[in-house]
PDB file of N, CA and C in Angstrom:
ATOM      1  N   UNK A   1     105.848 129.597 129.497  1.00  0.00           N
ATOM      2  CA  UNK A   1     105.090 130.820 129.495  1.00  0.00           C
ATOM      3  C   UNK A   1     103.905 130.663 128.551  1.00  0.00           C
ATOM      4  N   UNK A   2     102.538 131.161 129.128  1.00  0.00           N
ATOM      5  CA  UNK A   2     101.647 130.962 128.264  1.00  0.00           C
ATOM      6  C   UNK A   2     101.251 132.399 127.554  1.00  0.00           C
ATOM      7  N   UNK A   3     101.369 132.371 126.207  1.00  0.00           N
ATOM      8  CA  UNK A   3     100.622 133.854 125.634  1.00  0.00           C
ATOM      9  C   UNK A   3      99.489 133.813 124.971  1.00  0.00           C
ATOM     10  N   UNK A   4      98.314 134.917 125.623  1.00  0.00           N
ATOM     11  CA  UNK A   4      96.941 135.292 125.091  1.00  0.00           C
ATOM     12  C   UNK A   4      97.072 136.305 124.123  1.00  0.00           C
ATOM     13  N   UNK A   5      96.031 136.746 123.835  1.00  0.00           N
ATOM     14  CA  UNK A   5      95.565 137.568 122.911  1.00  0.00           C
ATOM     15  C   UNK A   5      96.213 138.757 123.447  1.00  0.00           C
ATOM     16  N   UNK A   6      95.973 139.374 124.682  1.00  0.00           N
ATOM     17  CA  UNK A   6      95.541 140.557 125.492  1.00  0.00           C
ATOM     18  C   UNK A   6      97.513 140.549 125.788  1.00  0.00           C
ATOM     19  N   UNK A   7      98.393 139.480 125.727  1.00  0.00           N
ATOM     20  CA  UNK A   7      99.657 139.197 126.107  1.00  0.00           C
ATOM     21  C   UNK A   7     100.891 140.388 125.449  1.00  0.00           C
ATOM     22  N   UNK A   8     101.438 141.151 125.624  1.00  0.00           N
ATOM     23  CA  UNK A   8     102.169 141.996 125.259  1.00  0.00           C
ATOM     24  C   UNK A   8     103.347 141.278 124.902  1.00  0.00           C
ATOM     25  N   UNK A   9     103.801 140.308 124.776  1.00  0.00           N
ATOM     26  CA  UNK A   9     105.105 139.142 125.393  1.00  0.00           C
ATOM     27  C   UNK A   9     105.046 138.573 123.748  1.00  0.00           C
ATOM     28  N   UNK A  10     104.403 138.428 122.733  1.00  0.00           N
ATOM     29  CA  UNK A  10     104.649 137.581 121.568  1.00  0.00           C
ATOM     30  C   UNK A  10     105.604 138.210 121.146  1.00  0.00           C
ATOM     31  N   UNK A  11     106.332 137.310 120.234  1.00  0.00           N
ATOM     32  CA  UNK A  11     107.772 137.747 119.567  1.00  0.00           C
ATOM     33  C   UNK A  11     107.054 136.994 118.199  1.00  0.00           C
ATOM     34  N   UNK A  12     107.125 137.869 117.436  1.00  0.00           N
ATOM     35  CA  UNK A  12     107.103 137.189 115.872  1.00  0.00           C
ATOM     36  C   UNK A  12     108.437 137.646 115.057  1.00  0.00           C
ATOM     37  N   UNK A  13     108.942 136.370 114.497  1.00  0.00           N
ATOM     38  CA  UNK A  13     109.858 136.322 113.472  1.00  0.00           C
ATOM     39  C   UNK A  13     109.867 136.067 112.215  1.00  0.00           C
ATOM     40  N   UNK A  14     110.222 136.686 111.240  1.00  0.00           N
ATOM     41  CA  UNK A  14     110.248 135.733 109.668  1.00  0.00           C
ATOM     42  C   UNK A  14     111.252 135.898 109.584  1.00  0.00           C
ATOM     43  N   UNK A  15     111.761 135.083 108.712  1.00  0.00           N
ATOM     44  CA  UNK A  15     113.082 135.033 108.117  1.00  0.00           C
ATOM     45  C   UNK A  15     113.481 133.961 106.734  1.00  0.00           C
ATOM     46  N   UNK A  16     114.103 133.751 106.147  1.00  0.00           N
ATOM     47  CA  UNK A  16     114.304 132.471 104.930  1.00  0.00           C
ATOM     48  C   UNK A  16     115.976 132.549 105.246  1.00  0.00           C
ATOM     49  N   UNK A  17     116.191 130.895 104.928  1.00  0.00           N
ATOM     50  CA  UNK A  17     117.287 130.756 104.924  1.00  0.00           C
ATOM     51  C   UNK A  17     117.648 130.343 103.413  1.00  0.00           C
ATOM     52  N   UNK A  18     116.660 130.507 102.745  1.00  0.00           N
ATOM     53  CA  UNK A  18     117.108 130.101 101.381  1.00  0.00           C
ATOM     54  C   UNK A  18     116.644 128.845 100.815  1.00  0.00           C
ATOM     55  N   UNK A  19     116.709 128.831  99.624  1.00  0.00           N
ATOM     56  CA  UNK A  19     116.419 127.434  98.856  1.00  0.00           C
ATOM     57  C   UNK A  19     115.237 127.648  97.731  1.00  0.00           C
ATOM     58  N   UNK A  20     114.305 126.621  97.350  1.00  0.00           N
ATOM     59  CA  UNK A  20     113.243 126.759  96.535  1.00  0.00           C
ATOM     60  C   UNK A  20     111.837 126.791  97.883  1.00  0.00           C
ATOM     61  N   UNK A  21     110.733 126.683  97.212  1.00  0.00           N
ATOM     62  CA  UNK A  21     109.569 126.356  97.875  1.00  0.00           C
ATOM     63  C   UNK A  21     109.302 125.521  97.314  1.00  0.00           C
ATOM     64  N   UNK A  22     108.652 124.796  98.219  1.00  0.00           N
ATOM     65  CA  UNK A  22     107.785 123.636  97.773  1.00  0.00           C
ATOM     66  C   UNK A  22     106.622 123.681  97.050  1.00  0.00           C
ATOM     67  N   UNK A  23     106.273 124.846  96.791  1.00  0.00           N
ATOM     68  CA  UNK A  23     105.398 124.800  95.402  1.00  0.00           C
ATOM     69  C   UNK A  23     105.667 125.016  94.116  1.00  0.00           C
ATOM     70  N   UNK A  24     106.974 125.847  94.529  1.00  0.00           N
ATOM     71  CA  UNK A  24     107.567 125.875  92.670  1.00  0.00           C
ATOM     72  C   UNK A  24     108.634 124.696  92.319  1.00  0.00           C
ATOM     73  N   UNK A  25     108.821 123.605  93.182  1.00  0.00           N
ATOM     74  CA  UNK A  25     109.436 122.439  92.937  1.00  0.00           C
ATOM     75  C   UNK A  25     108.056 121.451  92.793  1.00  0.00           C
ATOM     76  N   UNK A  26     106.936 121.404  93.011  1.00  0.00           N
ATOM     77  CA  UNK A  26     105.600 120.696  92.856  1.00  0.00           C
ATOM     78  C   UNK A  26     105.034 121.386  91.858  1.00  0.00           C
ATOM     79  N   UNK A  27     105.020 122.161  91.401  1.00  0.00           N
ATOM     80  CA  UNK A  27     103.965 123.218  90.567  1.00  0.00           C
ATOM     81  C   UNK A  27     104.412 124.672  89.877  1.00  0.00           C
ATOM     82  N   UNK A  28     103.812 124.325  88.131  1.00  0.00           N
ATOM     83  CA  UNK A  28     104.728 125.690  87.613  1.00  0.00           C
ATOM     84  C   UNK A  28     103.341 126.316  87.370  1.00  0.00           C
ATOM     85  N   UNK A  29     102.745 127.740  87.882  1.00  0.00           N
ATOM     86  CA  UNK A  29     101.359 128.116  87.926  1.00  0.00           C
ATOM     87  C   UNK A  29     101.332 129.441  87.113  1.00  0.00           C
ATOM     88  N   UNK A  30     100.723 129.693  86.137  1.00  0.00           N
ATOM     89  CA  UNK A  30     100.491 130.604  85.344  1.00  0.00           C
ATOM     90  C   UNK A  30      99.170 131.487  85.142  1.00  0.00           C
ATOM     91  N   UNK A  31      99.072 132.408  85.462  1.00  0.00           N
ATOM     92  CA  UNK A  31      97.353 133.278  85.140  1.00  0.00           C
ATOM     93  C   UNK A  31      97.756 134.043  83.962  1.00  0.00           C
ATOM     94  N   UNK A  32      96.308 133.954  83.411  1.00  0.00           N
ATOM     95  CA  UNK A  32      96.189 134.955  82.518  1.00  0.00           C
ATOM     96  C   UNK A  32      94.599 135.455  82.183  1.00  0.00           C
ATOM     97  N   UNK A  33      94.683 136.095  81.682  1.00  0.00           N
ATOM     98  CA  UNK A  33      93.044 136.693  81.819  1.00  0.00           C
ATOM     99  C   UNK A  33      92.402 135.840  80.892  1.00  0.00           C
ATOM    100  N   UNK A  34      91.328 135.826  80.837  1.00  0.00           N
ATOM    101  CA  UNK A  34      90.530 134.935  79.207  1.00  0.00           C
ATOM    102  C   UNK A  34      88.759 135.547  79.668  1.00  0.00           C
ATOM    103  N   UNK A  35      88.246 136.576  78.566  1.00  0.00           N
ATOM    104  CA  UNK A  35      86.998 136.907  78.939  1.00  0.00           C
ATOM    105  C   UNK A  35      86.570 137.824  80.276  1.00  0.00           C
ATOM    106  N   UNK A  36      87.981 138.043  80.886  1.00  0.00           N
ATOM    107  CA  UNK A  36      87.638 139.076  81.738  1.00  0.00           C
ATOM    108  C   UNK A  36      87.764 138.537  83.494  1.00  0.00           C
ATOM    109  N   UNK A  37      87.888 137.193  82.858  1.00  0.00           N
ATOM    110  CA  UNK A  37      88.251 136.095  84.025  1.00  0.00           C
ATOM    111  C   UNK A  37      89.850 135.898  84.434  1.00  0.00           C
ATOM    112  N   UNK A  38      90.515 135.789  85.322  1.00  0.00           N
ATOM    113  CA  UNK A  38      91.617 135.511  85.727  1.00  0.00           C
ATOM    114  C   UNK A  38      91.556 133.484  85.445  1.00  0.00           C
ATOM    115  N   UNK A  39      92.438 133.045  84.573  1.00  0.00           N
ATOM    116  CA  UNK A  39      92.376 131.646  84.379  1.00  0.00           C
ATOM    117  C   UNK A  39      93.902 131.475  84.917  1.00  0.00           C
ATOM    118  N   UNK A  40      94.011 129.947  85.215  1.00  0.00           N
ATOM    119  CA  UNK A  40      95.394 129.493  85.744  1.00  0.00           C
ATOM    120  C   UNK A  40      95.687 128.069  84.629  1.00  0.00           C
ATOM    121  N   UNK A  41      97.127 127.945  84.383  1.00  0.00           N
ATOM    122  CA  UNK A  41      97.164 126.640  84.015  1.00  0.00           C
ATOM    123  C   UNK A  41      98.400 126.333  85.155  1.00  0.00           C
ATOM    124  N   UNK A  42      98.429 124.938  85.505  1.00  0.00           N
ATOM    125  CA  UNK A  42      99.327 124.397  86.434  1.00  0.00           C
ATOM    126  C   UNK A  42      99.938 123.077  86.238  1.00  0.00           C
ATOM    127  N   UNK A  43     101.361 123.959  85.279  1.00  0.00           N
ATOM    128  CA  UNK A  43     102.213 122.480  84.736  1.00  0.00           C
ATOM    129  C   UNK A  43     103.040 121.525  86.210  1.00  0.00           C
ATOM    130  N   UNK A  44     102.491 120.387  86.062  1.00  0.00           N
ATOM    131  CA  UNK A  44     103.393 119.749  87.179  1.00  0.00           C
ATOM    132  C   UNK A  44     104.675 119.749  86.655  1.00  0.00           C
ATOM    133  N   UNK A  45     105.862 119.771  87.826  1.00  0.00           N
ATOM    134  CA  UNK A  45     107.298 119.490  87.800  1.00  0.00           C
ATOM    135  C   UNK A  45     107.857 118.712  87.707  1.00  0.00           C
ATOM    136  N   UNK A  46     109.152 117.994  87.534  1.00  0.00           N
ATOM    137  CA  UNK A  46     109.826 116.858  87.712  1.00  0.00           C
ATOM    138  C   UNK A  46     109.676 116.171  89.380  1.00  0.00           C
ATOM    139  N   UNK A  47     109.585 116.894  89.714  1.00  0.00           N
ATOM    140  CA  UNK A  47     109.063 116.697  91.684  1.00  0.00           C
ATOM    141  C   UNK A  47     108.320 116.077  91.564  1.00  0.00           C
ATOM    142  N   UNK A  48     107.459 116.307  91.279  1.00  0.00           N
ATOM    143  CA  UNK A  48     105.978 115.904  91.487  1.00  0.00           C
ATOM    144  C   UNK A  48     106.022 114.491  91.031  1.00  0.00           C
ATOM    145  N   UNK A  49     106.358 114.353  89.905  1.00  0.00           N
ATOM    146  CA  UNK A  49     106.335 113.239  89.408  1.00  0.00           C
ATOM    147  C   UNK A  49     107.355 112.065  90.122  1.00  0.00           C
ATOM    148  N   UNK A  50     108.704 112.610  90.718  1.00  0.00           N
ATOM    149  CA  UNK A  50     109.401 112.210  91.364  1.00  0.00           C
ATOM    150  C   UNK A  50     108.451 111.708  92.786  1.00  0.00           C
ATOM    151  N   UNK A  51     107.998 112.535  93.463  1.00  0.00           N
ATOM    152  CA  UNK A  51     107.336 112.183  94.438  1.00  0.00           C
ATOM    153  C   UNK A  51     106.441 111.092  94.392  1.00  0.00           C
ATOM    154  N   UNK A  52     105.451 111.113  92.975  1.00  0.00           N
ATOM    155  CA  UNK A  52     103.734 110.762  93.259  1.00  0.00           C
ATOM    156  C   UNK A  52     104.436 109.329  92.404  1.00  0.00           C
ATOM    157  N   UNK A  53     105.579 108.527  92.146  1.00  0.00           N
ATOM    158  CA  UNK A  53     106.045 107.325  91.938  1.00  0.00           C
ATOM    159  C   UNK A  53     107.434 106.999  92.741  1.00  0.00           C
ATOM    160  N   UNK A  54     107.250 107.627  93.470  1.00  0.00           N
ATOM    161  CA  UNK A  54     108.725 106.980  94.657  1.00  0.00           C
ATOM    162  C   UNK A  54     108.026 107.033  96.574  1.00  0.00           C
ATOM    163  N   UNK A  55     107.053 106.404  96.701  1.00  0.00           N
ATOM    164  CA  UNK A  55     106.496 106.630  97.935  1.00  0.00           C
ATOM    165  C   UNK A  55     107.473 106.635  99.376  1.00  0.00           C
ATOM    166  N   UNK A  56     108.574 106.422  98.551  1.00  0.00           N
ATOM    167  CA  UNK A  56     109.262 106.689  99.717  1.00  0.00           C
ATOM    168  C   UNK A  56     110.334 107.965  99.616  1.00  0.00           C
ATOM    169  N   UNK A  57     109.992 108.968  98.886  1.00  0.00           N
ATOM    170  CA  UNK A  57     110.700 110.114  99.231  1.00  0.00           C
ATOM    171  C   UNK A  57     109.578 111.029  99.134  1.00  0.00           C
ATOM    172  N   UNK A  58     108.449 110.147  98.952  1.00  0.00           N
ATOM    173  CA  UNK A  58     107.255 111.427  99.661  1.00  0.00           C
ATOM    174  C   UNK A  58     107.039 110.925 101.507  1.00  0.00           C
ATOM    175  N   UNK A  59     107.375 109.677 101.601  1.00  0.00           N
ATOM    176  CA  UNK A  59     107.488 109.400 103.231  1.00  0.00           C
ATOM    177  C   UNK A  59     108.353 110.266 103.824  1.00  0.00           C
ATOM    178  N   UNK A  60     110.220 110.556 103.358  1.00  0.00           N
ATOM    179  CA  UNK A  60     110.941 111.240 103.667  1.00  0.00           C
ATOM    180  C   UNK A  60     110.770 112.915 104.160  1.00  0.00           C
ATOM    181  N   UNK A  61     109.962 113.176 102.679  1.00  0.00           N
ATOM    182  CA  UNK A  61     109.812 114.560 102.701  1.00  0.00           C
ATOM    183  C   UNK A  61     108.737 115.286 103.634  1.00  0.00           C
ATOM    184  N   UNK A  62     107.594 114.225 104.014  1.00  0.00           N
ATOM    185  CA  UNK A  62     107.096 114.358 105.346  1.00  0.00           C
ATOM    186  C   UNK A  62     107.122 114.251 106.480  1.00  0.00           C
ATOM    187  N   UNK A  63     107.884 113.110 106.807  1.00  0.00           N
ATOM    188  CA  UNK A  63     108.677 113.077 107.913  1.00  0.00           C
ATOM    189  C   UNK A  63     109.489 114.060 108.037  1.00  0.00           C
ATOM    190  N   UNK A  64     110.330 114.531 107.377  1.00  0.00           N
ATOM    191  CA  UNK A  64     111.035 116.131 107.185  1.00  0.00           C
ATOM    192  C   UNK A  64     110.432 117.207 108.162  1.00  0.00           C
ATOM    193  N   UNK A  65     109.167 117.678 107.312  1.00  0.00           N
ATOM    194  CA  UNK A  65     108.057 118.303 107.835  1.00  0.00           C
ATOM    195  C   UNK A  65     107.535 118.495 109.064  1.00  0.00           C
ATOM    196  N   UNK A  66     107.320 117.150 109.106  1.00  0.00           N
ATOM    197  CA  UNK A  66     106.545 116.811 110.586  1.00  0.00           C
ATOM    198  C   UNK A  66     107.731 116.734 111.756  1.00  0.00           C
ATOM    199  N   UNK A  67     109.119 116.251 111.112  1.00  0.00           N
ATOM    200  CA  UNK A  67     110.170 116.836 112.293  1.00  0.00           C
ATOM    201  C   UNK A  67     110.255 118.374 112.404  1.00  0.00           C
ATOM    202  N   UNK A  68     110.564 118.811 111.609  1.00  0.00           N
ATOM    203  CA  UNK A  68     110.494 120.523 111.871  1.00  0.00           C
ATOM    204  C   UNK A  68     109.445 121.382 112.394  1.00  0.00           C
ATOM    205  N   UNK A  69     108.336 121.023 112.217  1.00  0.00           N
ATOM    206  CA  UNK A  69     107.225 121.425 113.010  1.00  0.00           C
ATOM    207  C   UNK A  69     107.348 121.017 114.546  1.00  0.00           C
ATOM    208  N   UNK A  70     107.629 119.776 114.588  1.00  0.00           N
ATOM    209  CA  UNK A  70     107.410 118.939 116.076  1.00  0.00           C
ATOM    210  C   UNK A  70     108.821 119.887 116.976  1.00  0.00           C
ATOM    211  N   UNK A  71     109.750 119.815 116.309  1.00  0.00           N
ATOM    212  CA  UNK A  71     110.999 120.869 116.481  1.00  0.00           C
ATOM    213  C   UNK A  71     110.861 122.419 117.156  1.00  0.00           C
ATOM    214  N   UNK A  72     110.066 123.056 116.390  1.00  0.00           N
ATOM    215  CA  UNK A  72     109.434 124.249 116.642  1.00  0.00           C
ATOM    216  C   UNK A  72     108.120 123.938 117.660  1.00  0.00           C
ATOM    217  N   UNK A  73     107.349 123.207 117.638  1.00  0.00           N
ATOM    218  CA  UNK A  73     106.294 123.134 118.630  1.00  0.00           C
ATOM    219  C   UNK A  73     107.223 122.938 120.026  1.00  0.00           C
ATOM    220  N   UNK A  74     108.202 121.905 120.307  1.00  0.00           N
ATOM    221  CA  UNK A  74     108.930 121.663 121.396  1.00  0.00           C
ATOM    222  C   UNK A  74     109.508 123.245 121.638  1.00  0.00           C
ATOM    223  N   UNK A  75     110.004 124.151 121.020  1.00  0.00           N
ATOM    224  CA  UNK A  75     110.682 125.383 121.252  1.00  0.00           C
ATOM    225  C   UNK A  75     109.292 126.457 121.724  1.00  0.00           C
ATOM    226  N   UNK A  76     108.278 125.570 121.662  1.00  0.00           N
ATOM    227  CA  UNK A  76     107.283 126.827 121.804  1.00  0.00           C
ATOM    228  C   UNK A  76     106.848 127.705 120.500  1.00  0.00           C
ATOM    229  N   UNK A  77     107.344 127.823 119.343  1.00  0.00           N
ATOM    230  CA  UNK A  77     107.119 128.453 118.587  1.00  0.00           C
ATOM    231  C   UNK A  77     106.060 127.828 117.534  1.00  0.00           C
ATOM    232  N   UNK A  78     105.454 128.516 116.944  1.00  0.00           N
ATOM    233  CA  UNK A  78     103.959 128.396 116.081  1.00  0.00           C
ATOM    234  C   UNK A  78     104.463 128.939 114.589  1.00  0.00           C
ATOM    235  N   UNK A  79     104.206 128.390 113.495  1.00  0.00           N
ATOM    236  CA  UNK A  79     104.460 128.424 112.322  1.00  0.00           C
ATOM    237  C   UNK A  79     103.059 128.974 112.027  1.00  0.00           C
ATOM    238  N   UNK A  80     102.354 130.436 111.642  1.00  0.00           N
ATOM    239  CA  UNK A  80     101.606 131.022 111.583  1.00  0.00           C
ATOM    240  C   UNK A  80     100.837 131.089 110.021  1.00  0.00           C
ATOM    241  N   UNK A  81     101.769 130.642 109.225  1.00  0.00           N
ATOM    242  CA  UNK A  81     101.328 130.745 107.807  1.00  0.00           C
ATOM    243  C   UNK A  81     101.708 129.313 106.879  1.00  0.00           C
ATOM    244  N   UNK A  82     101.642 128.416 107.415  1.00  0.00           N
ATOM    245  CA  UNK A  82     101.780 127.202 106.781  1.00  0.00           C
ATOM    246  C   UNK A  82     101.175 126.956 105.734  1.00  0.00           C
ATOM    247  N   UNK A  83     101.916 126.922 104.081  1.00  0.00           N
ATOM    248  CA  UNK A  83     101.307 126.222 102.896  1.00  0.00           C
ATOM    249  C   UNK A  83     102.833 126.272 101.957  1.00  0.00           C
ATOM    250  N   UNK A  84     102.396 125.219 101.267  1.00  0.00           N
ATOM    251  CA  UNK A  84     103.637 124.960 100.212  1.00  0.00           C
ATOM    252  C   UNK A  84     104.710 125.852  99.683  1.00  0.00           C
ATOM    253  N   UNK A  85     103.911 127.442  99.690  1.00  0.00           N
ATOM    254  CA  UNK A  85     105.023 128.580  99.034  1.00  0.00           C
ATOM    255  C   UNK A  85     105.724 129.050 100.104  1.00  0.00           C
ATOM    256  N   UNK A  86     105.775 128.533 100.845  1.00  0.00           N
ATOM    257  CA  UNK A  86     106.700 129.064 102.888  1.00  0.00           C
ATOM    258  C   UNK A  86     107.188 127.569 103.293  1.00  0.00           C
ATOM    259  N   UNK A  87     107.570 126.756 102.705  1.00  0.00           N
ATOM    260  CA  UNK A  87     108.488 125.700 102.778  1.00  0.00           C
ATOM    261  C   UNK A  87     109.347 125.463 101.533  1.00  0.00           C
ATOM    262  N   UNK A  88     110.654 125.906 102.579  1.00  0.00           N
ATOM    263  CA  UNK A  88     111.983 125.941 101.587  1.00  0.00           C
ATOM    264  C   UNK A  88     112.007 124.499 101.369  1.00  0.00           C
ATOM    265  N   UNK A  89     113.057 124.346 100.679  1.00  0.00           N
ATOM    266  CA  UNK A  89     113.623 123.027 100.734  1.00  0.00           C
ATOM    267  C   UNK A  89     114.923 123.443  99.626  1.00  0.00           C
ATOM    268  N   UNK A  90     115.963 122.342 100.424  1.00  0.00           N
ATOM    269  CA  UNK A  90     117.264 122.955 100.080  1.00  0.00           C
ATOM    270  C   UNK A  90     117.792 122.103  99.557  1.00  0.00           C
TER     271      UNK A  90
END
């Protein structure tokens, strides 16, 4: 089945099954004002570091990815908001 714009037929779902995100296992992010400005500091995690010296459980963890997407593309379904804070990982 193909759906347009004009298509009455879309089904949107959210849901979490739980776990962390992949940005607060990559990234601990903090604002605070300074001068009237919103500033950020962004401590990396043990992840990160885990990842960016083990190239092969950053291969894993994309391949992961790219199966679950390819997973959902085969079902027809579209992942509408894709970025690091909307990927669990368990």
């Amino acid at each position: 089945m193909n759906y347009s714009k004009t298509d009455s037929k879309d089904l949107w779902i959210g849901y979490e099954l739980g776990g962390e995100t992949l940005q607060t296992l990559v990234f601990n992010v903090k604002g605070t004002f300074h001068n009237g400005q919103r500033m950020y500091s962004i401590e990396h995690q043990q992840f990160y570091n885990d990842v960016c010296f083990n190239p092969s459980l950053l291969k894993d963890l994309l391949k992961r990815i790219i199966h679950a997407l390819y997973y959902l593309s085969k079902l027809r379904l579209v992942h509408a908001d894709m970025k690091s804070e909307n990927i669990l990982i368990n």
